[in-house]
N, C-alpha and C. Protein backbone atom coordinates (compact mmCIF):
# COMPACT_ATOMS: atom_id res chain seq x y z
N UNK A 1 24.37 44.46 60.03
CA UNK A 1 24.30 45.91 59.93
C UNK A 1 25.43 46.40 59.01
N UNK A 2 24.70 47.39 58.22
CA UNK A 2 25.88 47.99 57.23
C UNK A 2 27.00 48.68 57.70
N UNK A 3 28.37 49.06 57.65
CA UNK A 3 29.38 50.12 58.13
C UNK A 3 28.94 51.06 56.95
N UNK A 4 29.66 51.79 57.11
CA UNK A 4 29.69 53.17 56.52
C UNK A 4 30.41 53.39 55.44
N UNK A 5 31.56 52.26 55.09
CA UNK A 5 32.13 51.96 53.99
C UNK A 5 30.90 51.18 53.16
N UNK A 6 30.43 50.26 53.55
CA UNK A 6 30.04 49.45 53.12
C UNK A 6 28.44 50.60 52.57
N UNK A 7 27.94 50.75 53.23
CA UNK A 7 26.75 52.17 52.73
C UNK A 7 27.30 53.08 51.59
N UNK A 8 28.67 52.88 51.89
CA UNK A 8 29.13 53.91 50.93
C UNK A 8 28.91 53.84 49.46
N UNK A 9 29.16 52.19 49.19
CA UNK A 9 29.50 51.52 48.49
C UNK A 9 28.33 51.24 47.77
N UNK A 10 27.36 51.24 48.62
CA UNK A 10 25.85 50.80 47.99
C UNK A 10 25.11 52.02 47.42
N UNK A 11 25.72 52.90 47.98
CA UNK A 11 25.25 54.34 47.19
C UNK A 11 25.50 54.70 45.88
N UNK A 12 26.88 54.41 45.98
CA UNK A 12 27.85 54.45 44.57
C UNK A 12 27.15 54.01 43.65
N UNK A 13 26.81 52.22 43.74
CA UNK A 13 26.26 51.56 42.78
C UNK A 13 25.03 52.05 42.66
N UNK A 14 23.87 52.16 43.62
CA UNK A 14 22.84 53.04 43.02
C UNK A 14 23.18 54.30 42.54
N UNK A 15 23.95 55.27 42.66
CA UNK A 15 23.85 56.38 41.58
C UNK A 15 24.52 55.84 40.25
N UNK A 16 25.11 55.16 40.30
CA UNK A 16 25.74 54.69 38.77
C UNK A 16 24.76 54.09 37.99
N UNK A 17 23.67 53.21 38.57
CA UNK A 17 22.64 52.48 38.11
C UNK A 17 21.81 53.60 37.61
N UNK A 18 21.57 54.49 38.48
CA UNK A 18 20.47 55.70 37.81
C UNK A 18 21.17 56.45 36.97
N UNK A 19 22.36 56.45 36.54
CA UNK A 19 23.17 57.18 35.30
C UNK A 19 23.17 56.11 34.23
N UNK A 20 23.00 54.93 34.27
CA UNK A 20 23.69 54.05 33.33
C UNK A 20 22.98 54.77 32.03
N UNK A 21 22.57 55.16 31.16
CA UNK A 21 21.95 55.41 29.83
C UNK A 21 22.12 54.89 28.76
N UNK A 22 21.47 55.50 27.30
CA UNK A 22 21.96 54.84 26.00
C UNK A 22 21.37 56.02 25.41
N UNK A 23 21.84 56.17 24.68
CA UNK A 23 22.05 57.62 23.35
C UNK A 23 21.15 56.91 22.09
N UNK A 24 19.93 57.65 21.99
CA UNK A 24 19.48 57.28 20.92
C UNK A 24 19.83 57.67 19.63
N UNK A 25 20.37 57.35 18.73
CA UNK A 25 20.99 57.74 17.62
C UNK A 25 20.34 58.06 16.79
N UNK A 26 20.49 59.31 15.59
CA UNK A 26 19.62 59.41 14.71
C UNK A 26 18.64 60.67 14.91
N UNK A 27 18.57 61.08 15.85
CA UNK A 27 17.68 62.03 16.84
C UNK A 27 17.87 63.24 16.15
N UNK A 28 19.22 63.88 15.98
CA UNK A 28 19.32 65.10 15.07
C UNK A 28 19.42 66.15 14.03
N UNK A 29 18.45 66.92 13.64
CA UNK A 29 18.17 67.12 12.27
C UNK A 29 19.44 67.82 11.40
N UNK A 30 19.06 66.69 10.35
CA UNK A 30 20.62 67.66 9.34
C UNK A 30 20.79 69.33 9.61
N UNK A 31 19.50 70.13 9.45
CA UNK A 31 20.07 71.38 9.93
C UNK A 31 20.76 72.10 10.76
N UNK A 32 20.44 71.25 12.28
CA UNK A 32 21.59 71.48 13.25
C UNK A 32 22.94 71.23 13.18
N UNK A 33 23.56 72.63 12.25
CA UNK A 33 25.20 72.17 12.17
C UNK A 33 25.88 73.16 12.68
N UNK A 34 27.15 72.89 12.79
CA UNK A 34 27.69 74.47 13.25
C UNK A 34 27.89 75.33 12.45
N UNK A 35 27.58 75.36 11.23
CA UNK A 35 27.48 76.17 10.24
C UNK A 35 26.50 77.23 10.54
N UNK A 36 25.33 76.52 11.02
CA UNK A 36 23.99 77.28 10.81
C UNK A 36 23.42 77.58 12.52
N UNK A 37 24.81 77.37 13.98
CA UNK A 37 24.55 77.55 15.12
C UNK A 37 24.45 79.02 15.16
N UNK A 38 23.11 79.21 15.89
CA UNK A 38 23.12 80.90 16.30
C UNK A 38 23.29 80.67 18.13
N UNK A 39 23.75 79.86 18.76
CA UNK A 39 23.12 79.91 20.18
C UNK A 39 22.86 79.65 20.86
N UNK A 40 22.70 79.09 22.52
CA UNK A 40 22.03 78.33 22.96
C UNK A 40 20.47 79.09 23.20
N UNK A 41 19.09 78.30 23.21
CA UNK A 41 18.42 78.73 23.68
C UNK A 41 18.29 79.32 25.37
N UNK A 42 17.25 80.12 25.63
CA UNK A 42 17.23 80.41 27.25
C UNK A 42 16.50 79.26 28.20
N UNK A 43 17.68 78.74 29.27
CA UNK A 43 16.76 77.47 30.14
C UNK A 43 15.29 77.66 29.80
N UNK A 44 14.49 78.83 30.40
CA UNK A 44 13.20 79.15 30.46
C UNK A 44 12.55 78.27 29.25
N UNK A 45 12.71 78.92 27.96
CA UNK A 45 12.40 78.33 26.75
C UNK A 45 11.32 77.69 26.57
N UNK A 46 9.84 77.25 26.45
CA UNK A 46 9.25 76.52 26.75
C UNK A 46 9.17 75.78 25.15
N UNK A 47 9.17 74.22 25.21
CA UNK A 47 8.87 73.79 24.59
C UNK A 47 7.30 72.33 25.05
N UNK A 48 6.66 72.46 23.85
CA UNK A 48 5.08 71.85 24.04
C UNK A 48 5.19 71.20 22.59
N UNK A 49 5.00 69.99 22.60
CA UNK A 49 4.73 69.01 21.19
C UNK A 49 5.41 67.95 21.53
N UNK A 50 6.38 67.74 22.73
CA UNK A 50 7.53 66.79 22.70
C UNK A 50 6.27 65.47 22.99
N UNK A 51 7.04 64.22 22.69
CA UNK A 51 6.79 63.13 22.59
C UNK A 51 7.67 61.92 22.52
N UNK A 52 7.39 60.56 23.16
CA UNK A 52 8.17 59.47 23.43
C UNK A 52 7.56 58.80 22.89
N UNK A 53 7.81 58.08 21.98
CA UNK A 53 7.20 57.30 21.07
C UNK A 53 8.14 55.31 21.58
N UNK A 54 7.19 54.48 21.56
CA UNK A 54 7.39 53.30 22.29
C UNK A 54 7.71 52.49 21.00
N UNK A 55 8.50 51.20 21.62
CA UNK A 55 8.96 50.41 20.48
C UNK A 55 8.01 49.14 20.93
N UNK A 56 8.09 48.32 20.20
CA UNK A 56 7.46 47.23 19.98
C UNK A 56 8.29 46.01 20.77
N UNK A 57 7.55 45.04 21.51
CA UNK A 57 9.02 43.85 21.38
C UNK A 57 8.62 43.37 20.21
N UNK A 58 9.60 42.49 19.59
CA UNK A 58 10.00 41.47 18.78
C UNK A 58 8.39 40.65 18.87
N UNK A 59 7.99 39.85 19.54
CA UNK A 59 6.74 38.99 19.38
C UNK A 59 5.68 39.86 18.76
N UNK A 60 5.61 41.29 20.10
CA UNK A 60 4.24 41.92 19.56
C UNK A 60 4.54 42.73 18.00
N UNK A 61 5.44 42.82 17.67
CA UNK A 61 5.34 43.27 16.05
C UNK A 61 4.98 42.45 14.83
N UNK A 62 5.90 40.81 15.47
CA UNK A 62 5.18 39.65 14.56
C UNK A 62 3.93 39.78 14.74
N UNK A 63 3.06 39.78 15.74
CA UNK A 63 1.74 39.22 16.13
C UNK A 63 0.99 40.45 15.13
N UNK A 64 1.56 41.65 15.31
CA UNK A 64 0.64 42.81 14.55
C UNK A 64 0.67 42.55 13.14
N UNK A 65 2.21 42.80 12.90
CA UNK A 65 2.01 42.47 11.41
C UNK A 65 1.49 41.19 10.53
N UNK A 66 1.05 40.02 11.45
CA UNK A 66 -0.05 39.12 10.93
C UNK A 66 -1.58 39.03 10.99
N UNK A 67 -1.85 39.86 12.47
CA UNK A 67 -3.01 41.05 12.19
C UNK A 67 -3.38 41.55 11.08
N UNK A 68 -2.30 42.64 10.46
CA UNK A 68 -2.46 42.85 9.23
C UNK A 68 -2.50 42.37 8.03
N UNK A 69 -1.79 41.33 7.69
CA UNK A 69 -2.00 40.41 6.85
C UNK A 69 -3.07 39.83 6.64
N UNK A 70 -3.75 39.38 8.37
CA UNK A 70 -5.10 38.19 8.05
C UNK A 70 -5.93 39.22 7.75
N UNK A 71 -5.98 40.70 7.62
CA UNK A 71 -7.19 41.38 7.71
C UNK A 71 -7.50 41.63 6.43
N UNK A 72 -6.48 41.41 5.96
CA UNK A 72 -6.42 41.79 4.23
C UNK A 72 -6.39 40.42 3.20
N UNK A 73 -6.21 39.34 3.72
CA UNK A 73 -6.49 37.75 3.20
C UNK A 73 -8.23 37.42 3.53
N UNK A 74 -8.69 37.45 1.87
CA UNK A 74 -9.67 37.15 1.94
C UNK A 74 -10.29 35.91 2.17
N UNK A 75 -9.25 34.64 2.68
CA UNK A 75 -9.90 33.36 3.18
C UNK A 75 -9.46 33.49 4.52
N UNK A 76 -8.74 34.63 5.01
CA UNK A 76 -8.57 34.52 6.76
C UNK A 76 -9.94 35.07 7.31
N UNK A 77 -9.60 34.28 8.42
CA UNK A 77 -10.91 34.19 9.77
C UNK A 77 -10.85 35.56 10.01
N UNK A 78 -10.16 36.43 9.90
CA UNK A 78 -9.27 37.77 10.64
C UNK A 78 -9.82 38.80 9.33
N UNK A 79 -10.33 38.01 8.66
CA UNK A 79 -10.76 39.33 7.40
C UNK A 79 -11.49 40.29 7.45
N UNK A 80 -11.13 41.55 7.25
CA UNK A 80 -11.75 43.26 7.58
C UNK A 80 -12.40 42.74 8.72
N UNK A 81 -11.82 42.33 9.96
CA UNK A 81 -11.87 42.25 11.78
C UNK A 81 -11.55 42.88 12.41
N UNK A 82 -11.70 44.74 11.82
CA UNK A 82 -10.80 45.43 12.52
C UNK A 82 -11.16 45.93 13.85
N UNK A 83 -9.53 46.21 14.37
CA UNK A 83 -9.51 46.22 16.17
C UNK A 83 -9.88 47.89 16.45
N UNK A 84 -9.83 47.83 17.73
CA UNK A 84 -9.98 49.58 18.27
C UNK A 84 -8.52 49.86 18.81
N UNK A 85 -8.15 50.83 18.76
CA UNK A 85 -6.68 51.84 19.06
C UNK A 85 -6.99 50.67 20.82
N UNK A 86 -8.06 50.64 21.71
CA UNK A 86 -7.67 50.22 23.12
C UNK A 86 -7.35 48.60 22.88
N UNK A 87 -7.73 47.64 21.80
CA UNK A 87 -7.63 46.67 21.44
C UNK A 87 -5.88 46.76 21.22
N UNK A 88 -5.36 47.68 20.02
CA UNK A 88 -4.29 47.87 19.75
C UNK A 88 -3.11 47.79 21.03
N UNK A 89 -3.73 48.43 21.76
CA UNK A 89 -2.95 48.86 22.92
C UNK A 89 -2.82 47.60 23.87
N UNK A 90 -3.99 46.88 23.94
CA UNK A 90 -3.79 45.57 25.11
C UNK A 90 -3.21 44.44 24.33
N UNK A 91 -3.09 44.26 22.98
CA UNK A 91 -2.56 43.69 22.81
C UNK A 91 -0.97 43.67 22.08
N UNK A 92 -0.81 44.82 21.58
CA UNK A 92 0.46 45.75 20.87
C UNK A 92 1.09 46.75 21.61
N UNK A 93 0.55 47.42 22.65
CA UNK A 93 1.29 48.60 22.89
C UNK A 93 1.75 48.08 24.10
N UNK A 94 2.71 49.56 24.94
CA UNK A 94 3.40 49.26 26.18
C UNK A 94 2.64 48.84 27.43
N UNK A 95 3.18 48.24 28.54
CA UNK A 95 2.23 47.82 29.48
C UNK A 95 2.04 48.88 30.39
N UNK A 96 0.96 48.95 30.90
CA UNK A 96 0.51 50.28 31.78
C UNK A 96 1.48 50.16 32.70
N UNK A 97 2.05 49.45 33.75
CA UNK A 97 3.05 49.67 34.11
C UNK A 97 4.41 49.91 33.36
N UNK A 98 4.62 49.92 32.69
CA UNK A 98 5.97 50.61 31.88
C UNK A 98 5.35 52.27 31.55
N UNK A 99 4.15 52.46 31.09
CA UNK A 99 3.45 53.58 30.97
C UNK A 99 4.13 54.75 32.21
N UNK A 100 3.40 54.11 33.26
CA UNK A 100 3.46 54.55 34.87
C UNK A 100 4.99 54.64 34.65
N UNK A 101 6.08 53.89 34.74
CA UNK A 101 7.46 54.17 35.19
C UNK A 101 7.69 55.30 34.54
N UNK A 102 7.47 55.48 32.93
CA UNK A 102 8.04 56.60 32.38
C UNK A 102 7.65 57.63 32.21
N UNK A 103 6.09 57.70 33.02
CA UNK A 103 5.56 59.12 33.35
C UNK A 103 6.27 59.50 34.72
N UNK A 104 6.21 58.38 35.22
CA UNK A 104 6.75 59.03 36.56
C UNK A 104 8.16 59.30 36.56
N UNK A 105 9.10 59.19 35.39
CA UNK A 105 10.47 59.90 35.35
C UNK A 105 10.17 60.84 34.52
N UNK A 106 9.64 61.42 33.90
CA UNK A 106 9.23 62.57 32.76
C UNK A 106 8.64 63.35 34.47
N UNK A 107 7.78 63.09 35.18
CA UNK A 107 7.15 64.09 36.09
C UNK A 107 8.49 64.36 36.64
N UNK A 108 9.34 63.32 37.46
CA UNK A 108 10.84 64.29 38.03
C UNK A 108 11.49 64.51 37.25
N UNK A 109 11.27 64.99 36.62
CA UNK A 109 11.94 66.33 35.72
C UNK A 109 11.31 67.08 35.57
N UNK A 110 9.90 67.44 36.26
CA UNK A 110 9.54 68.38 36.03
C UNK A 110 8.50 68.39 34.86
N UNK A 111 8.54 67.64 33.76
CA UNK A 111 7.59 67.72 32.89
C UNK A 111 6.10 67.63 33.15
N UNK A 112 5.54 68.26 32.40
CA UNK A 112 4.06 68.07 32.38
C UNK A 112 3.65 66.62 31.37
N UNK A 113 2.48 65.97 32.00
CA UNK A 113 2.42 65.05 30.73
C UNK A 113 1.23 65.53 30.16
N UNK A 114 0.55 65.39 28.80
CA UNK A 114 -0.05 65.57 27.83
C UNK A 114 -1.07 64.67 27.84
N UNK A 115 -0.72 63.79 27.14
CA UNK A 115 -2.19 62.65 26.89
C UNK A 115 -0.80 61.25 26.49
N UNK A 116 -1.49 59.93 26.64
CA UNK A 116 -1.16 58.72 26.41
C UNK A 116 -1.97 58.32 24.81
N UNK A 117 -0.98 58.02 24.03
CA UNK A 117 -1.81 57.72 22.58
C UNK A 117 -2.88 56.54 23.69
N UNK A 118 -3.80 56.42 22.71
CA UNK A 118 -4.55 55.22 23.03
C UNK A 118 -4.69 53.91 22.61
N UNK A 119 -3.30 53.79 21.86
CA UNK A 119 -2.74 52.60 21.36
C UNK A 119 -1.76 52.31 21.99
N UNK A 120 -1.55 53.16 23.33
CA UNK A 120 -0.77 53.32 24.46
C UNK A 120 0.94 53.25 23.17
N UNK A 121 1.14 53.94 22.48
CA UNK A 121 2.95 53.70 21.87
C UNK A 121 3.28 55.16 21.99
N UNK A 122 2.99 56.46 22.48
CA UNK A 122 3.24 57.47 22.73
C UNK A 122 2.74 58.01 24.04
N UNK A 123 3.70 58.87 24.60
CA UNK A 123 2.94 59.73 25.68
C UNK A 123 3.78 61.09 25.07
N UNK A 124 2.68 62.25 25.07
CA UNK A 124 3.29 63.89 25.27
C UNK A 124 3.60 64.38 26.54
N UNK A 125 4.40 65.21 26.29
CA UNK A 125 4.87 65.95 27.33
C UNK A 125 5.10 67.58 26.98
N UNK A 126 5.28 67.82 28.15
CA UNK A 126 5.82 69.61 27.91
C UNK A 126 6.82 70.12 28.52
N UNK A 127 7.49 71.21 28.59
CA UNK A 127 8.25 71.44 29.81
C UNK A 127 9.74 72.52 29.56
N UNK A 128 10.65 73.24 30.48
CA UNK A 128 11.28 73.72 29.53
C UNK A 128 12.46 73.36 28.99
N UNK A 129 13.22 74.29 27.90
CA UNK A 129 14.67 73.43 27.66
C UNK A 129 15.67 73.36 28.36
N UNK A 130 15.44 73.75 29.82
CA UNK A 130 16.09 72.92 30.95
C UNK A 130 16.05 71.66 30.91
N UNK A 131 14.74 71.42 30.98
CA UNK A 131 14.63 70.30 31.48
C UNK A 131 15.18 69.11 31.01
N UNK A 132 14.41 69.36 29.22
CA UNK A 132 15.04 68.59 28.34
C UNK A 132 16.46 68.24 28.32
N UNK A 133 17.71 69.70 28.81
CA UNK A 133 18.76 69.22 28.76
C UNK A 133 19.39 68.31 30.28
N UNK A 134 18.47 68.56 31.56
CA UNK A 134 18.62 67.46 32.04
C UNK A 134 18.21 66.33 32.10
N UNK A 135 16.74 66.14 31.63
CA UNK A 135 16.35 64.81 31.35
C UNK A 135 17.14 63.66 30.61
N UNK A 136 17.49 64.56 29.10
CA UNK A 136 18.19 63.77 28.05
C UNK A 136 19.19 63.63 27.63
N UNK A 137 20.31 64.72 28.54
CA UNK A 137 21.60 65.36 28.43
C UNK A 137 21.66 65.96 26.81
N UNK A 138 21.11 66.72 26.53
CA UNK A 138 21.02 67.60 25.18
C UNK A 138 20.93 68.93 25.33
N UNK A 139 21.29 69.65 24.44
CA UNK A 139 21.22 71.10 24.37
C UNK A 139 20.14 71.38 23.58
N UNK A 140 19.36 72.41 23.87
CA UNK A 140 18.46 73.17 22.81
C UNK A 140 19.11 74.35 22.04
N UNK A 141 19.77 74.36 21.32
CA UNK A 141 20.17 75.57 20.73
C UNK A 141 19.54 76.28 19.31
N UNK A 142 19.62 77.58 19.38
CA UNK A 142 19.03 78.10 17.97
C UNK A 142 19.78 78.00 16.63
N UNK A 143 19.06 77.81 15.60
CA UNK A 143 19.79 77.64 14.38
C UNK A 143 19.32 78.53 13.02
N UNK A 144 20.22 79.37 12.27
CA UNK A 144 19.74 80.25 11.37
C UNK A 144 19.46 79.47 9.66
N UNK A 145 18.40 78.89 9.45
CA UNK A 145 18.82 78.00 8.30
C UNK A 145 17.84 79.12 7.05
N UNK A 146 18.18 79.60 6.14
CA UNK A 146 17.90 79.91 5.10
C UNK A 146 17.09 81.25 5.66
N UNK A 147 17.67 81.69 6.27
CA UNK A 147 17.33 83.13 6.99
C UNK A 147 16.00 83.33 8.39
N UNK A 148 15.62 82.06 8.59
CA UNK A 148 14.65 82.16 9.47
C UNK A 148 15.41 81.29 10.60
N UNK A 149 14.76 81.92 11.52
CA UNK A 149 15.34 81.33 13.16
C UNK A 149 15.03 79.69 13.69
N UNK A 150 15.37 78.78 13.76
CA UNK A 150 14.88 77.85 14.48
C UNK A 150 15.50 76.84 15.92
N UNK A 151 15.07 76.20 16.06
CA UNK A 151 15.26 76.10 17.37
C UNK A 151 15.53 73.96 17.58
N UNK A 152 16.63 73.59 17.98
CA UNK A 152 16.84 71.88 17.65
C UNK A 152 18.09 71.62 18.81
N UNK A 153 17.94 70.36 19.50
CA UNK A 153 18.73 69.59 19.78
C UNK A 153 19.92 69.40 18.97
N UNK A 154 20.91 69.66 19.67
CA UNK A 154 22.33 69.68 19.23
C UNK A 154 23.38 68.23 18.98
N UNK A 155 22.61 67.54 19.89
CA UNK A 155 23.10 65.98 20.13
C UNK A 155 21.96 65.04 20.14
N UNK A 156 22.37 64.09 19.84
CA UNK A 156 21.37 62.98 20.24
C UNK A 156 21.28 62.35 21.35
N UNK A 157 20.00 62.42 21.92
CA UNK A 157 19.68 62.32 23.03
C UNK A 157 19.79 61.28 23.92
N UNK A 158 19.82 61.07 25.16
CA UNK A 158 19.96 59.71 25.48
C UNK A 158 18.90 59.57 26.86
N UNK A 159 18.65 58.14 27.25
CA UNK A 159 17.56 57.95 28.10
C UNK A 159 18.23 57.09 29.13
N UNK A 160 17.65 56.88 30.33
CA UNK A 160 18.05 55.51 30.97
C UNK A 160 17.76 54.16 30.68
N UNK A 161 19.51 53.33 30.44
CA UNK A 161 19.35 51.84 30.23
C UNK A 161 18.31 51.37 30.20
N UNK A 162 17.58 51.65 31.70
CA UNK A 162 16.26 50.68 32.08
C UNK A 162 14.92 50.74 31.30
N UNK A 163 14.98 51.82 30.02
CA UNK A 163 14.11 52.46 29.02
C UNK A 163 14.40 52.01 27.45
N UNK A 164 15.72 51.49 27.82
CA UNK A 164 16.22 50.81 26.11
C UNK A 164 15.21 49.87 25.58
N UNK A 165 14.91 49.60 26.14
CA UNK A 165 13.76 48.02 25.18
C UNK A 165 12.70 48.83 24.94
N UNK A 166 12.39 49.97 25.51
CA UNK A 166 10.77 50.43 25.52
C UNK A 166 10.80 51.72 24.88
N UNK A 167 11.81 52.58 24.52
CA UNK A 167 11.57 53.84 23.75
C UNK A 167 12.39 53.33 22.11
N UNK A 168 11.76 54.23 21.75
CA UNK A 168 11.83 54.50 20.31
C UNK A 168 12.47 55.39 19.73
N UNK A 169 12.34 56.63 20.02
CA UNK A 169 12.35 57.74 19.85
C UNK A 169 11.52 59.24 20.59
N UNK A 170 12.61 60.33 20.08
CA UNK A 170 11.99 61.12 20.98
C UNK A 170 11.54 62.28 19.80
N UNK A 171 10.27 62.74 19.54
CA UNK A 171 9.88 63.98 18.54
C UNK A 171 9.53 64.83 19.41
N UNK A 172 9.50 66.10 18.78
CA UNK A 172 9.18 67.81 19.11
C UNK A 172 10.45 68.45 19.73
N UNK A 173 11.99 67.64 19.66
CA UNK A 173 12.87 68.71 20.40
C UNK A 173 13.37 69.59 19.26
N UNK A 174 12.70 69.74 18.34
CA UNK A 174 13.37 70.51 17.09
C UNK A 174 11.32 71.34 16.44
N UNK A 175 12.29 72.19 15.63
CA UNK A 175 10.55 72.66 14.90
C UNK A 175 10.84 72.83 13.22
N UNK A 176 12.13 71.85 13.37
CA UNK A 176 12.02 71.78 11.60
C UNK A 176 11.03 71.05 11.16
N UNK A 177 10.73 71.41 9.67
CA UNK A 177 9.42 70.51 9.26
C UNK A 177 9.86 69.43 8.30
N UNK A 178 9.45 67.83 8.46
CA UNK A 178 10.67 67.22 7.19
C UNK A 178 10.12 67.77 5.77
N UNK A 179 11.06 67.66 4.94
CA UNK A 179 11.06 67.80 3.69
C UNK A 179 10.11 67.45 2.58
N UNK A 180 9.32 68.00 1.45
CA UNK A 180 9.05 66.28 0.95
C UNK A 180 9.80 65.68 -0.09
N UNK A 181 9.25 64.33 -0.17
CA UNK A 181 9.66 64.12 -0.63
C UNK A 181 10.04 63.86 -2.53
């Protein structure tokens, strides 16, 4: 039986485990500077477009990108053999259980979910810029760039450890449009 020190102790390490994170780098658009800060947005705020976009392991990217290769080698067996987005997905994308874990931490927070690409490497979400700033520890703040109002993540965002191998990136916390090129 546990003491109460000892419970104590096991608590600790589980809340530290559910904090451990990693900061995805890269996440924030050159316009968000303090040059061009008007603000924080209001918690309420609703933002709709956001998205988690999934990484690949190491094998399943070799395996795709020789997919692609044999499909386009006109003495491969694999030539114009093309797959379906659910093909893509059972054999390239995330596993429905990894799916499930990270809807079900996007739902406690409150988010709404959207749709699952069907190459399973994205899920949408919705929800407000509360949430976002507790989900991801980020700010939504407004930004005045070339006289029109917009609205971007201040920091780059970060996720839980236990999500590092499986996210990618996060799009829609900003409504700049890129550039072209």
């Amino acid at each position: 039986m546990l003491g109460f020190a000892s419970l104590g102790l096991l608590c600790l390490i589980f809340a530290q485990a559910q904090e451990d994170r990693v900061v995805l780098r890269g996440n924030v658009p050159p316009q968000a500077t303090p040059e061009n800060d008007a603000g924080p947005v209001r918690p309420s705020f609703k933002m709709t477009g956001l998205a988690i976009q999934f990484k690949r392991s190491p094998a399943q990217q070799h395996a795709l990108d020789q997919l692609l290769k044999d499909q386009q080698d006109p003495a491969s067996p694999r030539y114009h053999k093309w797959v379906t987005p659910e093909e893509i997905a059972e054999r390239f994308g995330l596993s429905r259980a990894d799916i499930g874990r990270i809807s079900s931490w996007l739902r406690s927070h409150g988010f709404r979910i959207g749709q699952v690409g069907r190459g399973r490497e994205w899920i949408t979400f919705s929800g407000t810029a509360k949430q976002v700033n507790e989900a991801f520890h980020v700010e939504i703040r407004r930004y005045r760039v070339e006289n029109k109002l917009h609205y971007a993540n201040s920091s780059d965002p970060s996720i839980p450890a236990a999500f590092q191998d499986l996210v990618n990136g996060i799009r829609g916390l900003d409504d700049f449009t890129p550039s072209p090129l």
